[in-house]
Protein backbone atom coordinates (compact mmCIF):
# COMPACT_ATOMS: atom_id res chain seq x y z
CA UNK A 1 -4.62 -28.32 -16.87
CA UNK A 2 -7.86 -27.16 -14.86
CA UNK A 3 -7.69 -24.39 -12.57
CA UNK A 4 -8.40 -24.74 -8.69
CA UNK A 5 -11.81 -23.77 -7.32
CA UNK A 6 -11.67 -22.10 -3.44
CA UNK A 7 -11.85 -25.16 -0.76
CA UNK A 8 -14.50 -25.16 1.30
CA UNK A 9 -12.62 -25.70 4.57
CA UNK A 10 -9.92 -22.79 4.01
CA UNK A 11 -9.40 -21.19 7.20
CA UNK A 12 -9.93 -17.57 6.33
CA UNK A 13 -8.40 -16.12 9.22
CA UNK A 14 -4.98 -15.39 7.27
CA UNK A 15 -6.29 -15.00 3.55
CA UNK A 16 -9.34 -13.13 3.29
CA UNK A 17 -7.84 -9.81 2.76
CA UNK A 18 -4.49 -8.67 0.49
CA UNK A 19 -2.45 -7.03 4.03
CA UNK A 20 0.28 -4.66 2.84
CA UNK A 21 3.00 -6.50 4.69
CA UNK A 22 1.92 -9.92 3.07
CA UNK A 23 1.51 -7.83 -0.56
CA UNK A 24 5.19 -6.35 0.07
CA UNK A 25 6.12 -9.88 0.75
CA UNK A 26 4.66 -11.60 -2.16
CA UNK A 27 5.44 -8.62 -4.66
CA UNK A 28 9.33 -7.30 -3.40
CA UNK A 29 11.36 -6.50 -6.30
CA UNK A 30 8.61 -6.78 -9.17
CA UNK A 31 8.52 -3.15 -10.90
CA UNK A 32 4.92 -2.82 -11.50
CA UNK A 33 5.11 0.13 -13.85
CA UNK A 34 7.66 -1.58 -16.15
CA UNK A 35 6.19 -5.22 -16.10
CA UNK A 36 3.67 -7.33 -17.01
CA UNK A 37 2.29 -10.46 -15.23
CA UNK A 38 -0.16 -12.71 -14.27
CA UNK A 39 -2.12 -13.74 -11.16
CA UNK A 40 -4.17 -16.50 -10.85
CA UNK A 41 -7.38 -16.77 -8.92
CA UNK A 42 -7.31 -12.97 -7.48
CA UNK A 43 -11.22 -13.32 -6.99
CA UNK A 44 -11.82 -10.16 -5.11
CA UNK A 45 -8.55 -9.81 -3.75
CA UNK A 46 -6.32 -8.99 -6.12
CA UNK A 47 -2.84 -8.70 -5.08
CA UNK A 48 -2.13 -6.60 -8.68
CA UNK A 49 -4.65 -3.90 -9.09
CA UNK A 50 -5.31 -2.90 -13.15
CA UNK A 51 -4.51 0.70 -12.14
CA UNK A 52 -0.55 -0.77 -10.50
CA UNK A 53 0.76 -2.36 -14.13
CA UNK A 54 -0.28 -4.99 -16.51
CA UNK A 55 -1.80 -7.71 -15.10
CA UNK A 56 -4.18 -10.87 -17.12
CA UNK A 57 -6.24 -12.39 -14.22
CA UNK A 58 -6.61 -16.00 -15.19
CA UNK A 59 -9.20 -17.99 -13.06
CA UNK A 60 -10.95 -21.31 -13.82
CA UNK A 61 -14.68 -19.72 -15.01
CA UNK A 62 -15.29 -16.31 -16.25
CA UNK A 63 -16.42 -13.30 -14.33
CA UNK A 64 -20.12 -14.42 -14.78
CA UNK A 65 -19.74 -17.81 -13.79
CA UNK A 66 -17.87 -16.81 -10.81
CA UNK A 67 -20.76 -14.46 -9.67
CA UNK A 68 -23.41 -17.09 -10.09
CA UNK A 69 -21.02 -19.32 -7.91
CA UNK A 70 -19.77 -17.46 -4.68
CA UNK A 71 -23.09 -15.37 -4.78
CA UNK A 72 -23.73 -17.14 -1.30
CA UNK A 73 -20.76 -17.36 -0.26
CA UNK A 74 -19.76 -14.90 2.94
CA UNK A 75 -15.91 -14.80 2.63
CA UNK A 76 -16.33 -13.28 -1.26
CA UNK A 77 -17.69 -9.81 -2.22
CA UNK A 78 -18.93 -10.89 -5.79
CA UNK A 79 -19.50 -6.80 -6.72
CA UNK A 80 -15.61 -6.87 -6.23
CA UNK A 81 -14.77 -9.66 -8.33
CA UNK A 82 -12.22 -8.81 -10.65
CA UNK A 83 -12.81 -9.00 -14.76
CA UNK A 84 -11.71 -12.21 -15.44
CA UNK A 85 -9.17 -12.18 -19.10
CA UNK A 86 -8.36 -16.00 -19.54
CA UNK A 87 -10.16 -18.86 -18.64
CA UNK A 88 -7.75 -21.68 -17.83
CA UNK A 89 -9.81 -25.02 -18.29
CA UNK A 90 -10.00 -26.62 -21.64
CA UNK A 91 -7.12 -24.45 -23.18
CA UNK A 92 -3.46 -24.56 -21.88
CA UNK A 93 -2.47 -21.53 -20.14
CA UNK A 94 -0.18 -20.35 -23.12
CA UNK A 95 -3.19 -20.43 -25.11
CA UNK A 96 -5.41 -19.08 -22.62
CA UNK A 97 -3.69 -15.79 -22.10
CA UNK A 98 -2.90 -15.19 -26.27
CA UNK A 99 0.52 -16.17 -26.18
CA UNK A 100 1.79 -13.52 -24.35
CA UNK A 101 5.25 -14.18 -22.30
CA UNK A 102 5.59 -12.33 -18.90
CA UNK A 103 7.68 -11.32 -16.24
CA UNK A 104 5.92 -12.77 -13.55
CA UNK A 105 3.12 -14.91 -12.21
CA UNK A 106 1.72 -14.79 -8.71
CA UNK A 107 -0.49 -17.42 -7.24
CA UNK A 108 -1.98 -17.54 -3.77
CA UNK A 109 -3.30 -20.89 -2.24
CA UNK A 110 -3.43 -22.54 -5.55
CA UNK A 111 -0.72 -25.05 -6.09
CA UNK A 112 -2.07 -26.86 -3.15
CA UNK A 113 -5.73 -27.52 -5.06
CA UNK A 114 -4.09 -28.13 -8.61
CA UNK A 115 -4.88 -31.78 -9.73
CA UNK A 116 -1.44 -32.54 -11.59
CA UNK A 117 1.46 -30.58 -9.78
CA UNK A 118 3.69 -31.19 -12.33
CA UNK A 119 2.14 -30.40 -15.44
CA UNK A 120 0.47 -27.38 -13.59
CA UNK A 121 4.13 -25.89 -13.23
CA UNK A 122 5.24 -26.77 -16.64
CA UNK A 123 2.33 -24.88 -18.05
CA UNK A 124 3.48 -21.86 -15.90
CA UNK A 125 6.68 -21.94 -17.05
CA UNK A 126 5.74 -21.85 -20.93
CA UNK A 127 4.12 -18.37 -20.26
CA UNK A 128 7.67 -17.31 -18.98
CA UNK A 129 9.82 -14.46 -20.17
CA UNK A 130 14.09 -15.26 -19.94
CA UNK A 131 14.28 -14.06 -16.72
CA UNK A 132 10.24 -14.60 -15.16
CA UNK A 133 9.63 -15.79 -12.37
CA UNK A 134 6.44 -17.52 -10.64
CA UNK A 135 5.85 -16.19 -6.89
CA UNK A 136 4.12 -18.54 -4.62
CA UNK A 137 1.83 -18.31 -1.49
CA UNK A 138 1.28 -22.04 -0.13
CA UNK A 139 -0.46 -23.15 3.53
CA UNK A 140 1.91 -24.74 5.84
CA UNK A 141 0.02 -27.69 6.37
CA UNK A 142 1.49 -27.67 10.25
CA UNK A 143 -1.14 -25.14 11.16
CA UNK A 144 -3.89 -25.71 9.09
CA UNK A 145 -7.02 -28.54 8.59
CA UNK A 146 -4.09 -30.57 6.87
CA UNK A 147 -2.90 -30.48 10.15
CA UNK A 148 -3.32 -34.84 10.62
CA UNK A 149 -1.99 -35.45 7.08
CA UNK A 150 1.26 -36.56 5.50
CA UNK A 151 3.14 -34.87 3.55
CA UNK A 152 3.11 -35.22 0.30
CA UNK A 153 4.70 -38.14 -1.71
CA UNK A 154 6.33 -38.10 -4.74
CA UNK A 155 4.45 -40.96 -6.14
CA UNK A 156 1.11 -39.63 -5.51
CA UNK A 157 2.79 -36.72 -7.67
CA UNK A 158 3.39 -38.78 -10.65
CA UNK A 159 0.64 -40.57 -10.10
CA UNK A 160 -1.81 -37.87 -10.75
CA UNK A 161 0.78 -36.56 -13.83
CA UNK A 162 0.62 -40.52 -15.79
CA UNK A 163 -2.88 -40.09 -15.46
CA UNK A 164 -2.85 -36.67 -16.63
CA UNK A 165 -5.36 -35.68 -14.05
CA UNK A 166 -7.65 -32.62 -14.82
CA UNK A 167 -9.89 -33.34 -11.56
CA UNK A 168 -8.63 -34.36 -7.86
CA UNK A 169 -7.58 -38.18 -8.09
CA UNK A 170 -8.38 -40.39 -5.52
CA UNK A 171 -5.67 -41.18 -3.66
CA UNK A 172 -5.73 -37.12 -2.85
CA UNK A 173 -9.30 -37.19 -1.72
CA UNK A 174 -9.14 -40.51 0.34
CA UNK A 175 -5.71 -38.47 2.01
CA UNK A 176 -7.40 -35.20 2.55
CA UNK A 177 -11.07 -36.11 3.32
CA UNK A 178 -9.94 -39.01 5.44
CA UNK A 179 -8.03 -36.63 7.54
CA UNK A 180 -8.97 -32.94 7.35
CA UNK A 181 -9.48 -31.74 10.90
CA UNK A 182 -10.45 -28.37 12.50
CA UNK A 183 -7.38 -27.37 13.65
CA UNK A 184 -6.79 -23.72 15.62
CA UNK A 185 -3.71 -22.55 14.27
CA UNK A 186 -2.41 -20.57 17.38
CA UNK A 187 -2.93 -23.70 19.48
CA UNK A 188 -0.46 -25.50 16.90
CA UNK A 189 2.37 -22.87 17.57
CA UNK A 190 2.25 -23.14 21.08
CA UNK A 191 1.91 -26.98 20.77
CA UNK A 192 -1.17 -27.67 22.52
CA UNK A 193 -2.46 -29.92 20.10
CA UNK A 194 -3.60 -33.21 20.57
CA UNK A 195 -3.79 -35.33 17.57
CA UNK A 196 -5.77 -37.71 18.92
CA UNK A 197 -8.36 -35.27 20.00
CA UNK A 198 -8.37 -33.76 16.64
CA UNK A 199 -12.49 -33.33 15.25
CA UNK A 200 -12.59 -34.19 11.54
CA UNK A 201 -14.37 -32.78 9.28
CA UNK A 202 -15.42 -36.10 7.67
CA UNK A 203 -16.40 -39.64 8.59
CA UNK A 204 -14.83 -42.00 6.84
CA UNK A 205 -17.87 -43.23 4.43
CA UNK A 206 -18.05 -39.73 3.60
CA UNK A 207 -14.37 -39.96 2.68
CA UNK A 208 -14.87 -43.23 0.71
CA UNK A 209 -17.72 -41.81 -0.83
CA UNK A 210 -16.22 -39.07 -1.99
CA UNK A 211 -13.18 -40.83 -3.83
CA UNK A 212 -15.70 -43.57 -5.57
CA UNK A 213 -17.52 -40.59 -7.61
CA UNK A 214 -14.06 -39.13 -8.70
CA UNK A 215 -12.75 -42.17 -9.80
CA UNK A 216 -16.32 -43.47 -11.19
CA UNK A 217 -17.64 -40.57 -12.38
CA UNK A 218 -14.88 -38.52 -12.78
CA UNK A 219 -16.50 -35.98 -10.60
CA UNK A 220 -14.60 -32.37 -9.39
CA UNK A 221 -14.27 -32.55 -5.52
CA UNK A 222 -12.03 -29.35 -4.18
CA UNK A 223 -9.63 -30.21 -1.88
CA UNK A 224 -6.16 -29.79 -1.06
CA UNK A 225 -4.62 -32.15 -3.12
CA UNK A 226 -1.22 -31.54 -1.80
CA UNK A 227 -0.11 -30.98 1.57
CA UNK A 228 3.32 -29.05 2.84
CA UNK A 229 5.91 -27.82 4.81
CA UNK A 230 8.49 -25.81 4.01
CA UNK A 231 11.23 -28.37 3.76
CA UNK A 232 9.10 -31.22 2.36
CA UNK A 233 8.42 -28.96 -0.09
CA UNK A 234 11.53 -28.22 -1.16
CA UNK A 235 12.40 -32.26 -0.98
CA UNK A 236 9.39 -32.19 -3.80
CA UNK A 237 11.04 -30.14 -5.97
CA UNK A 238 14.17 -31.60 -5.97
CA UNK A 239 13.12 -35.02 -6.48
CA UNK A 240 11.09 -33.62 -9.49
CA UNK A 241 13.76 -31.54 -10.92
CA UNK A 242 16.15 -34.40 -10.50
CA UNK A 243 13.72 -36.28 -13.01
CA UNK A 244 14.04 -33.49 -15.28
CA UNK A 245 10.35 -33.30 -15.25
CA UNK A 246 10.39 -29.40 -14.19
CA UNK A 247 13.49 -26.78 -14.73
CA UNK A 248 12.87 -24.45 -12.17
CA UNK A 249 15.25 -23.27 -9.19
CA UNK A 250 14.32 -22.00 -5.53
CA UNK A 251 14.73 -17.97 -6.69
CA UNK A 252 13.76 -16.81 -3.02
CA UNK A 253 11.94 -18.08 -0.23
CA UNK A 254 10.16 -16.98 3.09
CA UNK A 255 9.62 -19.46 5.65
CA UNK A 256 6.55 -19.98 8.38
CA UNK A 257 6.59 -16.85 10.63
CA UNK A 258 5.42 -17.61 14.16
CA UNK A 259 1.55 -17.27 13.99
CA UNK A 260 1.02 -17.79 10.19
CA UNK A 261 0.27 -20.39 8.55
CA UNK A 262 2.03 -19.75 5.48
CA UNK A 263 5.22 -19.77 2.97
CA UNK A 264 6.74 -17.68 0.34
CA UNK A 265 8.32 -18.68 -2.68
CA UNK A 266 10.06 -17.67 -5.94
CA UNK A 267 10.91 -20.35 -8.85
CA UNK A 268 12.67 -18.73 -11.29
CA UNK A 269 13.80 -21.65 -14.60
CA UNK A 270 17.39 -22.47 -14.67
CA UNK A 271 19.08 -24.72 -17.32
CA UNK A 272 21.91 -25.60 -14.20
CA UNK A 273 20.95 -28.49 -12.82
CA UNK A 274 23.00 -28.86 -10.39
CA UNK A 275 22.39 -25.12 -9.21
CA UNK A 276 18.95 -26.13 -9.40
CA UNK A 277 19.30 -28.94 -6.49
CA UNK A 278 21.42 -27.07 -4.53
CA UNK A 279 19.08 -24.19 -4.77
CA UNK A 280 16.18 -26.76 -3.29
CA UNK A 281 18.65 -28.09 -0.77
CA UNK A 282 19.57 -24.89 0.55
CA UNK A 283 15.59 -24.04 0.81
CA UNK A 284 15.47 -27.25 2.69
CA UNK A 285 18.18 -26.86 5.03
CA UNK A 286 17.08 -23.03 6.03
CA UNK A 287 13.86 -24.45 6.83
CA UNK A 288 14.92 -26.86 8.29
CA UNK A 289 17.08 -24.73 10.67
CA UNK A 290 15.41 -21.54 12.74
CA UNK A 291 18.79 -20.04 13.42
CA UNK A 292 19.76 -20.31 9.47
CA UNK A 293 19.94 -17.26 7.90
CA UNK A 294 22.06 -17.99 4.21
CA UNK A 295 21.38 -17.09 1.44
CA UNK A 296 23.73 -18.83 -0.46
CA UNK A 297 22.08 -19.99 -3.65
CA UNK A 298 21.75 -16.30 -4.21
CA UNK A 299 25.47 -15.48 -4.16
CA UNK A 300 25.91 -16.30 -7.68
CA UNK A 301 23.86 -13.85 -9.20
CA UNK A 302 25.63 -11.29 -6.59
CA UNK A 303 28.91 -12.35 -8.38
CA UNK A 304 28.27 -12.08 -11.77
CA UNK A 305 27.06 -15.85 -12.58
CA UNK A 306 23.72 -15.51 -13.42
CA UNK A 307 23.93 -16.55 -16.90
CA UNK A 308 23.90 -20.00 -15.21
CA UNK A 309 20.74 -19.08 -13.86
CA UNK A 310 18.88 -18.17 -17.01
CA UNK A 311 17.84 -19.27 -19.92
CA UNK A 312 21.01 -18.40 -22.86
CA UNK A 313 17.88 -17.47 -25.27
CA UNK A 314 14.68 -16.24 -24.80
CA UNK A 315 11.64 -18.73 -24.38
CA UNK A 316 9.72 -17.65 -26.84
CA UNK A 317 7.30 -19.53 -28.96
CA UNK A 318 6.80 -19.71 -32.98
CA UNK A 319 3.06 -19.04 -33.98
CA UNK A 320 4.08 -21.25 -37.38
CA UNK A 321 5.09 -24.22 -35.10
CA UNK A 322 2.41 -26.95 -36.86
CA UNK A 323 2.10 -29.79 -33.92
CA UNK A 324 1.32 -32.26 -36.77
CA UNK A 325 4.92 -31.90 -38.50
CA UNK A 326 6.62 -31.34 -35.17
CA UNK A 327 5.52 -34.75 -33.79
CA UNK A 328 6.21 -35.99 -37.24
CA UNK A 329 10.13 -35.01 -37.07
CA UNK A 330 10.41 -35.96 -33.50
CA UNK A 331 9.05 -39.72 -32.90
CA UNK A 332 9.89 -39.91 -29.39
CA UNK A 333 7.59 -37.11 -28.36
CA UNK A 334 4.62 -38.64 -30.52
CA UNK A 335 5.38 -41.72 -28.48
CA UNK A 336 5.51 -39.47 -25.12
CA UNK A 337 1.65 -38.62 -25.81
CA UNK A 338 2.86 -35.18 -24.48
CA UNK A 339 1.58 -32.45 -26.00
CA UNK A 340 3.91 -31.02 -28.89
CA UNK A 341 3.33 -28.03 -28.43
CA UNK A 342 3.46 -28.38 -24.60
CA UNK A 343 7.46 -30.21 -25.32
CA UNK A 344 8.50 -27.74 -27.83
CA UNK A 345 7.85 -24.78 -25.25
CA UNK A 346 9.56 -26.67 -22.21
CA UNK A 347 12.00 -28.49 -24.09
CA UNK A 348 11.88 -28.10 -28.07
CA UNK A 349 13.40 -25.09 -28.20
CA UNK A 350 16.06 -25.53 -25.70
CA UNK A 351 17.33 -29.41 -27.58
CA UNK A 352 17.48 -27.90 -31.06
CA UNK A 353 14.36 -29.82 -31.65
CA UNK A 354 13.78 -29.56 -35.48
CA UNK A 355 9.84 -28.61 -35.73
CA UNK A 356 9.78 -30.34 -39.45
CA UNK A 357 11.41 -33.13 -41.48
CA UNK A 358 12.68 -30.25 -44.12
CA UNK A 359 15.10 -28.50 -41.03
């Protein structure tokens, strides 16, 4: 699963520098001294510093290759550009970052630019500890460029997973070229926006033209491949969790703050899956709701029944697992095409899954 490149459209005016309130935010809880994590695409705002805990910066190029790239580019200081550890292109991101299991991952405007949403989260999860969790910064797409566009649909979800996309499909481009617009955020709060007044920021044969050469040349275009609210958001991941394509549970959440233009939230894996819907429901109906306060989905772990929440074993992963004799023992994964050792780390372990014929 590729990493994101930066979008060329990003509104700056809320991202371009790591503000203590939005750090406290992303970071409350997390014991930097005691834990170790990872935070993809930091660039040269990291929201870990090396000298604060352990942190592996993963990005989608090395350090060089990022230098070479954003030299021109105003909104990136490239003699600030943090050491890049793991390279998350070619290689999973379990493989990418040695193996290691950690306690957290943070990721700021990323999910939104990630070709195949649901593989994308799998992979996080298989770099999980028992309790991690993955914290998540994502535009509201109410007060952004993706201001004109739909929300996004679970089929053009799966869609980019059956294809296993490792570039922008598109469907995604024709949806976010066709409609990108330059949108002032402030005016979308007070709701002085007219859509129909809206500038875009492409014509349509740019659009088209842009969605022939990914799907004929299988060309990297950066968009936002996703676009969300809150609460459609939270629809997403209980539709996908319902599949039982992902595990994880709403941990935490922060909505839209009057002004901003985006969300906070915490997916933590849970084995429960009803506590898992619930926990997106509750997400849903919050945002949904500006008086709602509830924290509901939380009570649980305030009582004592957390052990529904987390995994009964560590998710840990064995360095002798061969993927030839694993897909060997279990024929319905071979016939998946999914990568074995992909299944054993999301599902394997948890089933029983024998990893040879001789178990």
């Amino acid at each position: 699963m590729a990493m994101s490149e930066n979008i060329k459209y990003r509104d700056f005016s809320t991202i371009t520098s790591v503000a203590p309130a939005r750090r406290a935010k992303l970071l409350k809880g997390i014991d930097l001294a005691v834990t170790q994590g990872v935070e993809i695409g930091a660039l040269c705002r990291p929201f870990v510093k090396r000298c604060e805990g352990h942190v592996i910066y993963v990005d989608h190029a090395n350090t060089d290759t990022l230098k070479s790239k954003y030299k021109q580019a105003s909104d990136v200081d490239i003699d600030c550009l943090v050491d890049v550890d793991a390279v998350w292109g070619e290689k999973g991101l379990h493989d990418a970052v040695g193996g290691h299991l950690v306690d957290w991952v943070i990721a700021s405007h990323v999910i939104e630019h990630v070709p195949d949403l649901i593989t994308w989260l799998r992979e996080l999860a298989s770099v999980l500890k028992t309790n991690g969790e993955v914290r998540l910064i994502i535009p509201d797409k109410r007060y952004t460029f993706d201001y004109l566009r739909q929300t996004t649909r679970l089929a053009d979800v799966m869609l980019s997973y059956i294809k296993q996309a490792r570039v922008p499909q598109a469907h995604c481009i024709l949806d976010f070229a066709l409609n990108a617009a330059k949108v002032d955020g402030m005016a979308a709060w007070a709701g002085e926006l007219q859509r129909d007044n809206l500038e875009l920021h492409n014509t349509w044969q740019q659009a088209l033209m842009l969605a022939m050469d990914a799907e004929n040349n299988n060309s990297y275009h950066d968009i936002h491949c996703w676009a969300f609210t809150p609460a459609s958001f939270a629809n997403l991941m209980e539709q996908i969790c319902s599949m039982g394509l992902i595990d994880f549970s709403c941990e935490d959440f922060s909505t839209t703050l009057k002004g901003e233009s985006e969300f906070f939230v915490t997916l933590r894996r849970s084995h429960d899956q009803a506590f898992i819907r619930d926990s997106w429901r509750e997400m849903r109906r919050i945002a949904s709701d500006p008086d709602a306060t509830s924290r509901e989905w939380k009570s649980r772990r305030k009582t004592g029944q957390s052990d529904a929440l987390d995994p009964s074993q560590p998710f840990t992963f064995s360095r002798t697992l061969n993927p030839h004799t694993y897909l060997a023992a279990n024929a319905d994964v071979a016939r998946s095409g999914m990568d074995p050792i992909l299944h054993y780390l999301i599902y394997g372990w948890l089933e029983g899954r024998r990893t040879s014929h001789q178990q």
